[in-house]
PDB file of N, CA and C in Angstrom:
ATOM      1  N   UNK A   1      40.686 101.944 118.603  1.00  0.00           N
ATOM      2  CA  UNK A   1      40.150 103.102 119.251  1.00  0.00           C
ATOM      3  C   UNK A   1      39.701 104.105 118.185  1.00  0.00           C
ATOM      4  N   UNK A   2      38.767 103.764 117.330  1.00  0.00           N
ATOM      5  CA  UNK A   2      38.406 105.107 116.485  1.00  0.00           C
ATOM      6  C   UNK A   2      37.145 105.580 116.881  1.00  0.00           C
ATOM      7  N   UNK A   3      37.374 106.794 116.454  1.00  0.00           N
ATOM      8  CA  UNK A   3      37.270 108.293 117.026  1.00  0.00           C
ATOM      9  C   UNK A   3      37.058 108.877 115.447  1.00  0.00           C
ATOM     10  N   UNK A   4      35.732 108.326 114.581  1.00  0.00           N
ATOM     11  CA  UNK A   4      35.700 108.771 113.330  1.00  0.00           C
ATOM     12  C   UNK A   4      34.949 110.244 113.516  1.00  0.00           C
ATOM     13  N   UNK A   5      34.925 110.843 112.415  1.00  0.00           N
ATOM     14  CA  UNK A   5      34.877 112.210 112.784  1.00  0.00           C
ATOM     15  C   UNK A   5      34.059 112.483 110.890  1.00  0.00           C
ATOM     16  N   UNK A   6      33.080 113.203 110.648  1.00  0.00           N
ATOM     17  CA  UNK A   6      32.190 113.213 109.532  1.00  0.00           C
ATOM     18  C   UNK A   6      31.908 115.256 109.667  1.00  0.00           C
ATOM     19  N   UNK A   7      32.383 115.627 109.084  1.00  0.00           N
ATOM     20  CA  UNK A   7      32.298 117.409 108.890  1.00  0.00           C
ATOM     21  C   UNK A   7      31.704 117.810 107.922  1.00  0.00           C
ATOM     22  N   UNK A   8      30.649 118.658 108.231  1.00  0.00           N
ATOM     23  CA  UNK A   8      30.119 119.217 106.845  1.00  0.00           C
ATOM     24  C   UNK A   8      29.987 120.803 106.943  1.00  0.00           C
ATOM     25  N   UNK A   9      30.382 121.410 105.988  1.00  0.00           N
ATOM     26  CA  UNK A   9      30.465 123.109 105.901  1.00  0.00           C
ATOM     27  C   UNK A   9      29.686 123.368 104.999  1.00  0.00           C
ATOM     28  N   UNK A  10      28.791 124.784 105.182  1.00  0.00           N
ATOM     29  CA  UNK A  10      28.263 125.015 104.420  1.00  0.00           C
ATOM     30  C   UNK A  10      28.346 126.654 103.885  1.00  0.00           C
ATOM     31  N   UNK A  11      28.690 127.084 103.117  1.00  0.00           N
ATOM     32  CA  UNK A  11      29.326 128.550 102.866  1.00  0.00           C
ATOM     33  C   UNK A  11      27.973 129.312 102.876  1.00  0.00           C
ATOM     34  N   UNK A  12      27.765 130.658 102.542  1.00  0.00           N
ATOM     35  CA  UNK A  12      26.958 131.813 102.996  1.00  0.00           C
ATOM     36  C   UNK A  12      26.098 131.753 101.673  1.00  0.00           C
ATOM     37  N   UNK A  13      27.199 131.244 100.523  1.00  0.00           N
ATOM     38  CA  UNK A  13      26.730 130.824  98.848  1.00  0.00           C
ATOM     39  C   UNK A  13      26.301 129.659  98.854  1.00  0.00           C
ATOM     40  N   UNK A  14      25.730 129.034  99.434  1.00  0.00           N
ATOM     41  CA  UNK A  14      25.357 127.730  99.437  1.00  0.00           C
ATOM     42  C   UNK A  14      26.629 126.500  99.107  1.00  0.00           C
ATOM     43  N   UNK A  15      27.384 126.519  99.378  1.00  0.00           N
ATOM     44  CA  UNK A  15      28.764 125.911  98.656  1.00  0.00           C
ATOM     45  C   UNK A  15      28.653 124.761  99.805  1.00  0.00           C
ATOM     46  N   UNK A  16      28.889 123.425  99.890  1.00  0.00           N
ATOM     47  CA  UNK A  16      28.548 122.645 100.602  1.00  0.00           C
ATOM     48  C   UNK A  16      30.137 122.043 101.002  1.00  0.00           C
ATOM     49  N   UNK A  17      31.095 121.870 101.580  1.00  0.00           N
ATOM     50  CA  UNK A  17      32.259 120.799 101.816  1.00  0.00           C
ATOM     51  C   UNK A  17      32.033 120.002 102.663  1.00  0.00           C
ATOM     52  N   UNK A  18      32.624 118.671 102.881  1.00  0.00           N
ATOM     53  CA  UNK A  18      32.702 117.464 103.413  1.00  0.00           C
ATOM     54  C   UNK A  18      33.667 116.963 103.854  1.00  0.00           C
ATOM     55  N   UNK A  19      34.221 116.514 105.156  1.00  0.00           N
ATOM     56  CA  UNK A  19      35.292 115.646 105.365  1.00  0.00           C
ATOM     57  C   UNK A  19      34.799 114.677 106.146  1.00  0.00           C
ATOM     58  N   UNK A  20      35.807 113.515 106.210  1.00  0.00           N
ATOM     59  CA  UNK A  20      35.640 112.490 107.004  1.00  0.00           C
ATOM     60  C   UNK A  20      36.750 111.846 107.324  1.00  0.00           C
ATOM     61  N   UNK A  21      37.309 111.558 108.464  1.00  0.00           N
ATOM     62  CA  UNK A  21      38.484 110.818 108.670  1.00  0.00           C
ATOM     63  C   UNK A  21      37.908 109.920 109.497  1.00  0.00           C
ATOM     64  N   UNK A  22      38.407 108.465 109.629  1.00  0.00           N
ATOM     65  CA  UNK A  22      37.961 107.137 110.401  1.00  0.00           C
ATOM     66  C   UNK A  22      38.809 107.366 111.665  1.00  0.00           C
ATOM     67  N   UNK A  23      39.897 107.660 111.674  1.00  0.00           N
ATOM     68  CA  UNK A  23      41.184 107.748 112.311  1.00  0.00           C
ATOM     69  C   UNK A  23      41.522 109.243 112.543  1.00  0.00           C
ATOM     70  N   UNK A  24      41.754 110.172 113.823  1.00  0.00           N
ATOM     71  CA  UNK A  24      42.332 110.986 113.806  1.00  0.00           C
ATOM     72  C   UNK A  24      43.922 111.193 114.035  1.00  0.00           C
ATOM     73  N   UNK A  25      43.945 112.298 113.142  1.00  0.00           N
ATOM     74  CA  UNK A  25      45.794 112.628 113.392  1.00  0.00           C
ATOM     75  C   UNK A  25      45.829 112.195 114.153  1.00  0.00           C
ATOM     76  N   UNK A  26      47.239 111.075 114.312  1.00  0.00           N
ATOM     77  CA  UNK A  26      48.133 111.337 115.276  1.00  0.00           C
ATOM     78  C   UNK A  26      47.811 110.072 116.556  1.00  0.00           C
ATOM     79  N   UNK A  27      46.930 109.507 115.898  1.00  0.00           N
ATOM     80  CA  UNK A  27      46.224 108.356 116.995  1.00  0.00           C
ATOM     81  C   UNK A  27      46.568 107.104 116.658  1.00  0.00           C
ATOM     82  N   UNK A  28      46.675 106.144 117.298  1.00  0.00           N
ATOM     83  CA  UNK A  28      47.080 104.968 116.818  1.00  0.00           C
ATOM     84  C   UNK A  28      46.805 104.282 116.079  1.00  0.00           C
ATOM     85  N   UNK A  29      46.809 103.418 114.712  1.00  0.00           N
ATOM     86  CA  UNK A  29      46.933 103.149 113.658  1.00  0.00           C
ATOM     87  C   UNK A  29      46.375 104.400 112.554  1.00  0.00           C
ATOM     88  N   UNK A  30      46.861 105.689 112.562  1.00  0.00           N
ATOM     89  CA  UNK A  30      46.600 106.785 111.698  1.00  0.00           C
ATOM     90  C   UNK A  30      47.845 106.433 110.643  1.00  0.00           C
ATOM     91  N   UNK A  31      47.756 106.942 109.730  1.00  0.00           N
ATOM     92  CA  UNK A  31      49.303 106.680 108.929  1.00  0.00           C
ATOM     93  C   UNK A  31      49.812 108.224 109.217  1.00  0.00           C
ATOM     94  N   UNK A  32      51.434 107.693 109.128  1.00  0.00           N
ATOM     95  CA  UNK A  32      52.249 109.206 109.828  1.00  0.00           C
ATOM     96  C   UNK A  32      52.380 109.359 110.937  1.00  0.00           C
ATOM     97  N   UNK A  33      51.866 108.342 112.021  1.00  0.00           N
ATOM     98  CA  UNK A  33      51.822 108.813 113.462  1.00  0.00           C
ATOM     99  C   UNK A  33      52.857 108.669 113.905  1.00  0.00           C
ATOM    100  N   UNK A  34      54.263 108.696 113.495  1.00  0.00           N
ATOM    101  CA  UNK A  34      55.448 108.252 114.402  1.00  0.00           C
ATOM    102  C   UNK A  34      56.168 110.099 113.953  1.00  0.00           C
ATOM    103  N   UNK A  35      55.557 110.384 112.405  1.00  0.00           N
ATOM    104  CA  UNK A  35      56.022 111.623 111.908  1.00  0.00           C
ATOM    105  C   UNK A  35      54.815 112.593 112.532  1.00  0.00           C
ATOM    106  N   UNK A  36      53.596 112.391 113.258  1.00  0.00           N
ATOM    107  CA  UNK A  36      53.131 113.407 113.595  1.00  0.00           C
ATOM    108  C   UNK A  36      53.340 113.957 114.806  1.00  0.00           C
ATOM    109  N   UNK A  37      53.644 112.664 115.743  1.00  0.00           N
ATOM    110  CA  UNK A  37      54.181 112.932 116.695  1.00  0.00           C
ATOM    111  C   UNK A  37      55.653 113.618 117.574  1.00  0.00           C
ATOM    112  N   UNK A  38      56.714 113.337 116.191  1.00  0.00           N
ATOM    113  CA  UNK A  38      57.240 113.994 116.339  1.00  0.00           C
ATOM    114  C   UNK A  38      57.325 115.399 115.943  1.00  0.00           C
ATOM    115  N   UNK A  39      56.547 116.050 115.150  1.00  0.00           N
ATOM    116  CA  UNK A  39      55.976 116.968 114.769  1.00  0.00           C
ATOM    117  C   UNK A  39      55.991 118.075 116.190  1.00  0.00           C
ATOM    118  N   UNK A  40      55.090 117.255 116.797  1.00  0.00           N
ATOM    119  CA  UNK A  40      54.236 118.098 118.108  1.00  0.00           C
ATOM    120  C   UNK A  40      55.179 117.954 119.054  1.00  0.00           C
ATOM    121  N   UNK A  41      56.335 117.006 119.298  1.00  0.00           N
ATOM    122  CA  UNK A  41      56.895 116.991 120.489  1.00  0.00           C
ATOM    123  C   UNK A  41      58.059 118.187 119.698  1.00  0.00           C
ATOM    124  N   UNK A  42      58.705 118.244 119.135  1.00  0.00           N
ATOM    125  CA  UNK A  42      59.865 119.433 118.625  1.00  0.00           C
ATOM    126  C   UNK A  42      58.104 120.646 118.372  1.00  0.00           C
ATOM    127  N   UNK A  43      57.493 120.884 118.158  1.00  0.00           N
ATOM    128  CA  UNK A  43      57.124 122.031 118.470  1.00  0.00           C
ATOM    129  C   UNK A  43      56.327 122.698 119.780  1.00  0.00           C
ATOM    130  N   UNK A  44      56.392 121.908 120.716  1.00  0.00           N
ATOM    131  CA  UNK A  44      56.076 122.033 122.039  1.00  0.00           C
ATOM    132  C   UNK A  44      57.465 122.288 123.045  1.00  0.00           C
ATOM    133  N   UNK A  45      58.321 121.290 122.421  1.00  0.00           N
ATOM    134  CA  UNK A  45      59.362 121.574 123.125  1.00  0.00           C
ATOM    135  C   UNK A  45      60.387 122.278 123.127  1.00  0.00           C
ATOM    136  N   UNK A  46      60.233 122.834 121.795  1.00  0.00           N
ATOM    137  CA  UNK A  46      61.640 123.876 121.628  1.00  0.00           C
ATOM    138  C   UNK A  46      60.559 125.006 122.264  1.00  0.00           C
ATOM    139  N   UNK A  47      60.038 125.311 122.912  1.00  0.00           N
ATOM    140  CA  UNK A  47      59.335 126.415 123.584  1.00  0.00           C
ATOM    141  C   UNK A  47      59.880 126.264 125.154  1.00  0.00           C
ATOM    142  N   UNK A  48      61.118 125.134 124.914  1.00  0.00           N
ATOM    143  CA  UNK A  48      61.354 125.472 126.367  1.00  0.00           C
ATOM    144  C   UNK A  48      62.874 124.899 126.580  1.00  0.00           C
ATOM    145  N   UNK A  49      63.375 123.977 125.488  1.00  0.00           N
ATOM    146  CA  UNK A  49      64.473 123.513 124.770  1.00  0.00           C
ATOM    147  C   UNK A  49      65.102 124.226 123.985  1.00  0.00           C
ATOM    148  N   UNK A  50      66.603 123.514 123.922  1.00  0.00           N
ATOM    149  CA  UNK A  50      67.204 124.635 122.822  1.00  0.00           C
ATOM    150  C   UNK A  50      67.386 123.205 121.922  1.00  0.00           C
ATOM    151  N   UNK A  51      66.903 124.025 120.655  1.00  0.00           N
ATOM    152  CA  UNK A  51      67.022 123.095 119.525  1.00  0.00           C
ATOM    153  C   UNK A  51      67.994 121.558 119.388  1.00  0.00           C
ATOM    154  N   UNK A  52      69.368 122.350 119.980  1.00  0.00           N
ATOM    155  CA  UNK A  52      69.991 121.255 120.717  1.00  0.00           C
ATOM    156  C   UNK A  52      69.669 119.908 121.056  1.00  0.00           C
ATOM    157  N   UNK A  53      69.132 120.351 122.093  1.00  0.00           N
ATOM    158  CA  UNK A  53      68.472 119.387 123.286  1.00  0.00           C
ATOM    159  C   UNK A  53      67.075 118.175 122.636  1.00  0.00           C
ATOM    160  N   UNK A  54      66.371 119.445 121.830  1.00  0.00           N
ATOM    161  CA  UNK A  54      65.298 118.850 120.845  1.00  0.00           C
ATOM    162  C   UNK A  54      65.681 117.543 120.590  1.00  0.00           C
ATOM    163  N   UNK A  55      66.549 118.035 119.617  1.00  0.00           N
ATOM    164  CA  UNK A  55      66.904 116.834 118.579  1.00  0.00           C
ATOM    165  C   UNK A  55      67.925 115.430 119.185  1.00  0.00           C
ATOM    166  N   UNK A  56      68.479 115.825 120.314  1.00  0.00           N
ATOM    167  CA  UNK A  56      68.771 115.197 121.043  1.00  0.00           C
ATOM    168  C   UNK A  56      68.076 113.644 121.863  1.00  0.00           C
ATOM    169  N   UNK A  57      67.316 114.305 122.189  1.00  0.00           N
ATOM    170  CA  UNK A  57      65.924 113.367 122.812  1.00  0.00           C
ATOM    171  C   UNK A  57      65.199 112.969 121.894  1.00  0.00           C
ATOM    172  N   UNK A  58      65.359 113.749 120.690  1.00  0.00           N
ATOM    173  CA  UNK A  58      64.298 112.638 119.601  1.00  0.00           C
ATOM    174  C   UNK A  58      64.938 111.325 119.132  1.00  0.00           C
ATOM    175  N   UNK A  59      66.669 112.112 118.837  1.00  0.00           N
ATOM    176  CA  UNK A  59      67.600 110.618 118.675  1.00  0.00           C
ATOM    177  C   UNK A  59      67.611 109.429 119.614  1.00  0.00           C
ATOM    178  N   UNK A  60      67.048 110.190 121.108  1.00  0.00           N
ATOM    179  CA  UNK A  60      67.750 109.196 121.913  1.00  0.00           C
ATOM    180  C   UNK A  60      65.935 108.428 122.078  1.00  0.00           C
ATOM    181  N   UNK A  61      65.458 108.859 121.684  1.00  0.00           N
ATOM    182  CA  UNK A  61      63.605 107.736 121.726  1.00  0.00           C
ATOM    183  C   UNK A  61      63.925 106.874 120.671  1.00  0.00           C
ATOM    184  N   UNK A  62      64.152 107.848 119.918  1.00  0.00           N
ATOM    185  CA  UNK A  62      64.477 106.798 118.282  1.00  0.00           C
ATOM    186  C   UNK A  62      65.169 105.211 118.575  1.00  0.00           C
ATOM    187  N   UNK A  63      65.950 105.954 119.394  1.00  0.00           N
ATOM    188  CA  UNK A  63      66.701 104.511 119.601  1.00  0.00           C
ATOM    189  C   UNK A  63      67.187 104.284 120.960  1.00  0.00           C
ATOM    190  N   UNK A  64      65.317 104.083 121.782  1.00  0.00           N
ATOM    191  CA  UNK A  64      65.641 103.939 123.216  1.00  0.00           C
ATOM    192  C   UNK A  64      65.787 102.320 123.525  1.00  0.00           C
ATOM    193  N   UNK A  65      66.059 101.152 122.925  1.00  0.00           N
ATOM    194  CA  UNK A  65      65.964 100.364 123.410  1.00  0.00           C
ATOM    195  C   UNK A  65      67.911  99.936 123.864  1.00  0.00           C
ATOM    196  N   UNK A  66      68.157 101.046 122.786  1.00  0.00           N
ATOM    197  CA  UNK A  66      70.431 100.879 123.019  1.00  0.00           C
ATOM    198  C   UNK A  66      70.437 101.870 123.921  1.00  0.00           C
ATOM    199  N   UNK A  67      69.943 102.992 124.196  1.00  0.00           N
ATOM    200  CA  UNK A  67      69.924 103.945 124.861  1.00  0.00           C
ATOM    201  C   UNK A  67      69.236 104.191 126.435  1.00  0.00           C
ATOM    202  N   UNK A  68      68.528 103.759 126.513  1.00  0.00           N
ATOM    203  CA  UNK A  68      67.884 103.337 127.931  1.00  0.00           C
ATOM    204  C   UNK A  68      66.875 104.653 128.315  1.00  0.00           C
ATOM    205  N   UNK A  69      66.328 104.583 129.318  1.00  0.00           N
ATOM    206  CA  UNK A  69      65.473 105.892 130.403  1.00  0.00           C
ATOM    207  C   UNK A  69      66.226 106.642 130.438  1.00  0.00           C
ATOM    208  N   UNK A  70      67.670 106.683 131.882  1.00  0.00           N
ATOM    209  CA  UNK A  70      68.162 107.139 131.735  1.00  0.00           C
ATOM    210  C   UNK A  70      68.765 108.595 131.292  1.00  0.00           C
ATOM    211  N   UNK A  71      69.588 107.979 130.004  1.00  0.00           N
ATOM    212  CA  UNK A  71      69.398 108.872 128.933  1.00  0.00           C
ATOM    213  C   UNK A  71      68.204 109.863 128.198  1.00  0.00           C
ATOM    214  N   UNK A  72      67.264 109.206 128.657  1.00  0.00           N
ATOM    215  CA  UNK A  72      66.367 110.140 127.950  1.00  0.00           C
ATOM    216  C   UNK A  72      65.991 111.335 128.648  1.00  0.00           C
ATOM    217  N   UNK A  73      65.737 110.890 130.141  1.00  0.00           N
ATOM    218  CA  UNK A  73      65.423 111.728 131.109  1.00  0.00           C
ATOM    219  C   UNK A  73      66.278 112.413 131.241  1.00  0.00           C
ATOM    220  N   UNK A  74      67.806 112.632 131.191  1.00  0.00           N
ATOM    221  CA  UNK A  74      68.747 113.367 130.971  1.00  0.00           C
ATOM    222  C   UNK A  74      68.388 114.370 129.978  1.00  0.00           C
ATOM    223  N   UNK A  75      68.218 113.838 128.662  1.00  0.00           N
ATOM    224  CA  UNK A  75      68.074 114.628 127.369  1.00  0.00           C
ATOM    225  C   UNK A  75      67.022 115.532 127.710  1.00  0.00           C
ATOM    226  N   UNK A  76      65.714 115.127 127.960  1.00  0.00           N
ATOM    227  CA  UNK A  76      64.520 115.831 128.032  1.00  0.00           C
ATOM    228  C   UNK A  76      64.218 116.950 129.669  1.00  0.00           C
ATOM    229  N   UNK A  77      65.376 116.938 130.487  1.00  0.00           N
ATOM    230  CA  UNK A  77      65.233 117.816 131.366  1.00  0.00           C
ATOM    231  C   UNK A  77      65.590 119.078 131.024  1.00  0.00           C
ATOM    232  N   UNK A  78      64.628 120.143 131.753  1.00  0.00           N
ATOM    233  CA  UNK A  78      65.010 121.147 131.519  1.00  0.00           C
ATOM    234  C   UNK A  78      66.281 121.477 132.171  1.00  0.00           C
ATOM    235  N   UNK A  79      67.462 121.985 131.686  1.00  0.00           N
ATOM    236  CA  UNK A  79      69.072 122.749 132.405  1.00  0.00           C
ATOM    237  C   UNK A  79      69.279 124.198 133.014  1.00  0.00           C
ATOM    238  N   UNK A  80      69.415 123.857 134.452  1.00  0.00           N
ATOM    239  CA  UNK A  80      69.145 125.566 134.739  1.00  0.00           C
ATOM    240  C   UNK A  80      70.370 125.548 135.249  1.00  0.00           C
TER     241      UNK A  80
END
């Protein structure tokens, strides 16, 4: 699934920059995508989690195949 992406900037001084990625963050075969993703899920979710809980549910994905649904859906609900 790529989704290449080719950027060009050009400053007010004529200064020219370039990027190109084949692969965007965070997409499947990107390198880092298991670390980017968790990235975005602890900073989306402690906006509604207590740090606690965060790290909780990241342990329990990490190692959902000993751990089950379940558990996760436990971990990742919000507690009122």
């Amino acid at each position: 699934m790529p989704f290449a992406a080719d950027v060009t900037l050009t400053t007010k001084d004529g200064e020219t920059y370039n990027a190109m990625r084949d692969i965007p963050r965070g997409a499947p075969g990107s390198p880092g995508i298991l670390e980017t993703v968790r990235e975005k899920f602890e900073r989306e979710a402690s906006r509604a989690l207590p740090d606690a809980q965060v790290a909780e549910t990241i342990r329990i994905v990490q190692d959902f195949e000993e751990r089950g649904l379940d558990k996760l859906l436990r971990a990742a609900c919000i507690q009122s």
